[in-house]
Protein backbone atom coordinates (compact mmCIF):
# COMPACT_ATOMS: atom_id res chain seq x y z
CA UNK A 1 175.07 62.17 7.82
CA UNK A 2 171.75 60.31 8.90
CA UNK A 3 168.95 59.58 7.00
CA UNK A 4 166.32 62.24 6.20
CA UNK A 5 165.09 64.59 3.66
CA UNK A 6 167.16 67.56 2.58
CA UNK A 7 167.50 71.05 0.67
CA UNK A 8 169.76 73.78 0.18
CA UNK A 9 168.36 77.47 0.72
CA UNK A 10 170.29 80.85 0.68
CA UNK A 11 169.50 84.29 0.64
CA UNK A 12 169.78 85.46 -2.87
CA UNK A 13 171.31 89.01 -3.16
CA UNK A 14 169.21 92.10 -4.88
CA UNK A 15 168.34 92.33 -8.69
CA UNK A 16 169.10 87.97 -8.69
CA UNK A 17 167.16 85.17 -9.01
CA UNK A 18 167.49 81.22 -8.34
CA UNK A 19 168.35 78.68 -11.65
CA UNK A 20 168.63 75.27 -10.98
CA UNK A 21 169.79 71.97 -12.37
CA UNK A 22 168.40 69.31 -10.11
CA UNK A 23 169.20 65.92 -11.16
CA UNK A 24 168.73 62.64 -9.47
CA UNK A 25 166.01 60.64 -7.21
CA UNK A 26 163.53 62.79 -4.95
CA UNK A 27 163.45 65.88 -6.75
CA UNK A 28 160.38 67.18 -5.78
CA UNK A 29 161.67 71.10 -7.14
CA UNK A 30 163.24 70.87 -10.19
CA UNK A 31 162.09 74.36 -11.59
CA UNK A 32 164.44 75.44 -8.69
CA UNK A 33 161.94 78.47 -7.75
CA UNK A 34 162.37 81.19 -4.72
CA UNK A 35 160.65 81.12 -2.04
CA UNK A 36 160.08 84.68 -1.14
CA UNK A 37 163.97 86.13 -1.58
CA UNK A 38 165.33 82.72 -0.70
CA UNK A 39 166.80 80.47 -3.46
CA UNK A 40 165.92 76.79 -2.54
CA UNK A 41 166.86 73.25 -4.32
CA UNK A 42 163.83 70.08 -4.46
CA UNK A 43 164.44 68.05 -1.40
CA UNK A 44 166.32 64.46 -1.52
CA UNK A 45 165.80 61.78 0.98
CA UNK A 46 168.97 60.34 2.09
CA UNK A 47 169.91 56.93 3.36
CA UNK A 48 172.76 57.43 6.20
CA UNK A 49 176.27 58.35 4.72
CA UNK A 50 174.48 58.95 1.08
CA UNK A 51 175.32 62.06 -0.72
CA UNK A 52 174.28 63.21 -4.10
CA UNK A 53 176.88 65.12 -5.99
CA UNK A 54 175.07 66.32 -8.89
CA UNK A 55 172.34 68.64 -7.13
CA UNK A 56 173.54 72.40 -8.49
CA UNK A 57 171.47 75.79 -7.62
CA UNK A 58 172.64 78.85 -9.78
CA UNK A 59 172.49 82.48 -10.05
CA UNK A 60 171.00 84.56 -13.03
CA UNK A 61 170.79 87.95 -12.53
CA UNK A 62 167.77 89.26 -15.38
CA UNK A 63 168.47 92.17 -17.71
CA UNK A 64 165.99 92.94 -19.65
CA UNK A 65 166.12 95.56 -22.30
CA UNK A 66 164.39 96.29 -25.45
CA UNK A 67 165.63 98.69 -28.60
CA UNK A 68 163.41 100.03 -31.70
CA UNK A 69 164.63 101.76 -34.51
CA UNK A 70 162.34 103.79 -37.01
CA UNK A 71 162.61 104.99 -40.57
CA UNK A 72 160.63 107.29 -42.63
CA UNK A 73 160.85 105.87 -46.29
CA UNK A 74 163.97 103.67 -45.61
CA UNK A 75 166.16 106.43 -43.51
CA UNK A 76 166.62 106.37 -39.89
CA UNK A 77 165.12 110.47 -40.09
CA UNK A 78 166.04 110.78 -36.12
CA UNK A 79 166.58 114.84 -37.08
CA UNK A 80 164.24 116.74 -38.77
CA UNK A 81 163.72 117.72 -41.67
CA UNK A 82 164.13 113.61 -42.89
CA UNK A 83 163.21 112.85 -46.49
CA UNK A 84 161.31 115.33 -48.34
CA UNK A 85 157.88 113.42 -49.04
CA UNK A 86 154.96 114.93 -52.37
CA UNK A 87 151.83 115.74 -50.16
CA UNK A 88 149.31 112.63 -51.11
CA UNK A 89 152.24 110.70 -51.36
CA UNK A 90 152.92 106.97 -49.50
CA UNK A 91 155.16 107.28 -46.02
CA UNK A 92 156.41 103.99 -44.91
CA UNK A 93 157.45 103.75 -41.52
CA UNK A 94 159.22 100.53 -40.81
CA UNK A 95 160.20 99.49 -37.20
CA UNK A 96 163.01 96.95 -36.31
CA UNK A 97 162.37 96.03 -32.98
CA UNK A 98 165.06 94.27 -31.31
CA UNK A 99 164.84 92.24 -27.37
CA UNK A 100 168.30 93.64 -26.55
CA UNK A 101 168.57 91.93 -23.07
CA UNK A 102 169.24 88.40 -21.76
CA UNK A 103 165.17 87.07 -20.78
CA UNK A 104 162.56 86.35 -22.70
CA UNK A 105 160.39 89.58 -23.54
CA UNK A 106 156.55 89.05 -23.77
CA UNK A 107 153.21 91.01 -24.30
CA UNK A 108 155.22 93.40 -27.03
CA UNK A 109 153.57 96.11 -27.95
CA UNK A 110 154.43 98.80 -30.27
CA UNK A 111 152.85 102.18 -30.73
CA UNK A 112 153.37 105.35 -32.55
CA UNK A 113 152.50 108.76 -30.55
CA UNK A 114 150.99 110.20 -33.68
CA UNK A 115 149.80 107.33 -35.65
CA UNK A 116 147.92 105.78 -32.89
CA UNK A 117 148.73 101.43 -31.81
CA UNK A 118 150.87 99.71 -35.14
CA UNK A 119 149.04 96.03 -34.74
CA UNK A 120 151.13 94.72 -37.74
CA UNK A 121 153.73 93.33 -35.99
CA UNK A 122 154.74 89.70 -36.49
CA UNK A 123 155.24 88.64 -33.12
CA UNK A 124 154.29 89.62 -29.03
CA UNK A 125 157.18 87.64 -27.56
CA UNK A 126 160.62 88.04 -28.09
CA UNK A 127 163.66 85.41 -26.67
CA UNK A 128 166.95 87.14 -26.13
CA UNK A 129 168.39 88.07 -29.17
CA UNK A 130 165.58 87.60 -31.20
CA UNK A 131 163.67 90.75 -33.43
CA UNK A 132 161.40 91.45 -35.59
CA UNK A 133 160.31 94.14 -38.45
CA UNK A 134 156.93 95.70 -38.19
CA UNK A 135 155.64 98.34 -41.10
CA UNK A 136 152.96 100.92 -41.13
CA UNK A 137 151.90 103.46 -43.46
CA UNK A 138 150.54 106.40 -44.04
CA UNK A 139 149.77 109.65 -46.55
CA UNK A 140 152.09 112.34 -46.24
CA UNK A 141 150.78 115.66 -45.19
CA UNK A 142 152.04 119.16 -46.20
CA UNK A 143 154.95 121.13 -44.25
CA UNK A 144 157.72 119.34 -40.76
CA UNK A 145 155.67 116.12 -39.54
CA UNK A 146 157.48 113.87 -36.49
CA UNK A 147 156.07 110.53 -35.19
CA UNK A 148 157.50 108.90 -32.13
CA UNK A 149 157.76 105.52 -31.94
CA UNK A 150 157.31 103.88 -28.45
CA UNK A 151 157.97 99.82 -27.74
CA UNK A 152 157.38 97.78 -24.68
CA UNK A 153 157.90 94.12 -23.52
CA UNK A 154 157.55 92.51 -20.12
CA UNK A 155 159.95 90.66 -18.70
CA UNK A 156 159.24 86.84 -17.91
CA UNK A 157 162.39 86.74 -14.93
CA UNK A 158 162.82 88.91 -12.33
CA UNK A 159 160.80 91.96 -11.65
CA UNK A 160 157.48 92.09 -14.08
CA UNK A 161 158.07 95.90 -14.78
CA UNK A 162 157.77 96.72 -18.15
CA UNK A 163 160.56 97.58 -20.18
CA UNK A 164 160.19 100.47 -23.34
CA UNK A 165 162.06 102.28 -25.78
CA UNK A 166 161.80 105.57 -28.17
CA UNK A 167 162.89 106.46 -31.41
CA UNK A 168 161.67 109.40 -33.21
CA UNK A 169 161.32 109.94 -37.21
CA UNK A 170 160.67 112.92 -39.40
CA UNK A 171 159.67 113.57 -42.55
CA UNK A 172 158.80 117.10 -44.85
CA UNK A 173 155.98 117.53 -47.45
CA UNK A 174 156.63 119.09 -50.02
CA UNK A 175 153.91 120.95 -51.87
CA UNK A 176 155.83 122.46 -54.56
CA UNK A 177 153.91 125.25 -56.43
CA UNK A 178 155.33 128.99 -58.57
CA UNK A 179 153.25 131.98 -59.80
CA UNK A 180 154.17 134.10 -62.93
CA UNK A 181 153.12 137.41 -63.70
CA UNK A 182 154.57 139.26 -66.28
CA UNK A 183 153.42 143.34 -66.52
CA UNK A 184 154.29 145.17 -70.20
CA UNK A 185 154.91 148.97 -69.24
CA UNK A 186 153.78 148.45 -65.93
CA UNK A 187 150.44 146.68 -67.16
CA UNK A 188 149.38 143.36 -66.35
CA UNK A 189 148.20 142.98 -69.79
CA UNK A 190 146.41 139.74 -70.03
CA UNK A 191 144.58 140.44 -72.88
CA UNK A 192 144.36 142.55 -75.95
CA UNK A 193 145.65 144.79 -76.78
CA UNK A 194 147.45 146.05 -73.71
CA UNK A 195 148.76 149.34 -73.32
CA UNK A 196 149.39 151.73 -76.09
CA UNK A 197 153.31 152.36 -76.96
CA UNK A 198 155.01 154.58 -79.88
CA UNK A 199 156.70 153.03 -82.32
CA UNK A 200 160.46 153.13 -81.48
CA UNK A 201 159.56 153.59 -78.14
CA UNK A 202 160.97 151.95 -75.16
CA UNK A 203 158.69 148.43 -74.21
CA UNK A 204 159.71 147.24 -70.47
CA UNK A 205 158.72 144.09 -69.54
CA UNK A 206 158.60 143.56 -65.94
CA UNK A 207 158.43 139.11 -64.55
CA UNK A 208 157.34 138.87 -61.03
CA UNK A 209 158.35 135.85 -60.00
CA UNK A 210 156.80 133.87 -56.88
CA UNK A 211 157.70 130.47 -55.10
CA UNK A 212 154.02 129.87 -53.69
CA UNK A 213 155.16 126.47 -52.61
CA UNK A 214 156.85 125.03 -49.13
């Protein structure tokens, strides 16, 4: 071997990119970058017959991935009709938002297709591993009512595409509500004195029942 500067380059193969552990004098590329799809290590001058054992360029092939799951009022209400909620009442939607793959997520973002962007959320970068618990809420309406909840992080390795989940929640309002009216002889006799029946005559009374709820 005669003196000179070296590296070590190769061709890194699709979906990969370059890690590196440089160690040692002259290491003038320790973050071990590519250079356009070509993995390279810093370059070393060596004195004739030197080597350096402890150079080492890597492989790491990014996967990122990202997973939210949403409940209505503590159930995970993917099918409707979820928990039956009293119109005027509190809905709490809580999100658990989990970075699923093996790089570091940032610029998180979570939004809801009916509630509009949820801006509670503890956190806009997530390591591998790592989650966190966002919460929104709202009033409950009358009648079916679905929300769609719709995450996204961007990778910080490998290609900068965006990566995004769905989960969808349900809830019903109820809006209870029942109508009476009771008819004496065929009269709805509200008030006095109703119709006018024999004495030892037959009195029918007639209950018409109504659920005027949901």
């Amino acid at each position: 071997l005669i003196s000179g500067t070296y590296h070590v380059s190769f061709t890194l193969p699709g979906g990969y990119v370059a890690t590196v552990a440089n160690s040692g004098a002259d290491a003038s590329d320790s973050d071990g970058l590519p250079v356009g799809n070509a993995a390279v290590t810093g370059d070393y001058v060596l004195n004739a017959g030197q080597s350096i054992p402890t150079v080492d360029q890597g492989l790491f092939k990014p996967q990122p991935e990202i997973l939210v799951i949403k409940y209505t009022n503590g159930r995970d209400a993917d099918l409707p009709s979820g928990p039956i909620v009293a119109v005027g009442a509190v809905v709490t939607w809580t999100y658990e938002i989990t970075n699923t793959g093996n790089v570091t997520l940032t610029d998180v973002t979570l939004a809801d297709d009916i509630e509009g962007v949820i801006a509670t959320c503890p956190a806009s970068e997530l390591a591998p591993g790592a989650g966190m618990t966002c919460v929104l809420t709202g009033t409950a309406t009358a009648g079916e009512y679905a929300n769609t909840a719709v995450v996204t992080g961007t990778p910080t390795l490998g290609p900068v595409t965006p990566v995004t989940d769905t989960n969808p929640s349900h809830y019903f309002g109820g809006n209870p509500g029942i109508v009476l009216i009771k008819y004496t002889n065929g009269y709805d006799a509200n008030t006095a004195t109703g119709p006018h029946i024999a004495t030892g005559s037959t009195v029918t009374w007639t209950y018409l029942i109504t659920n005027t709820g949901n």
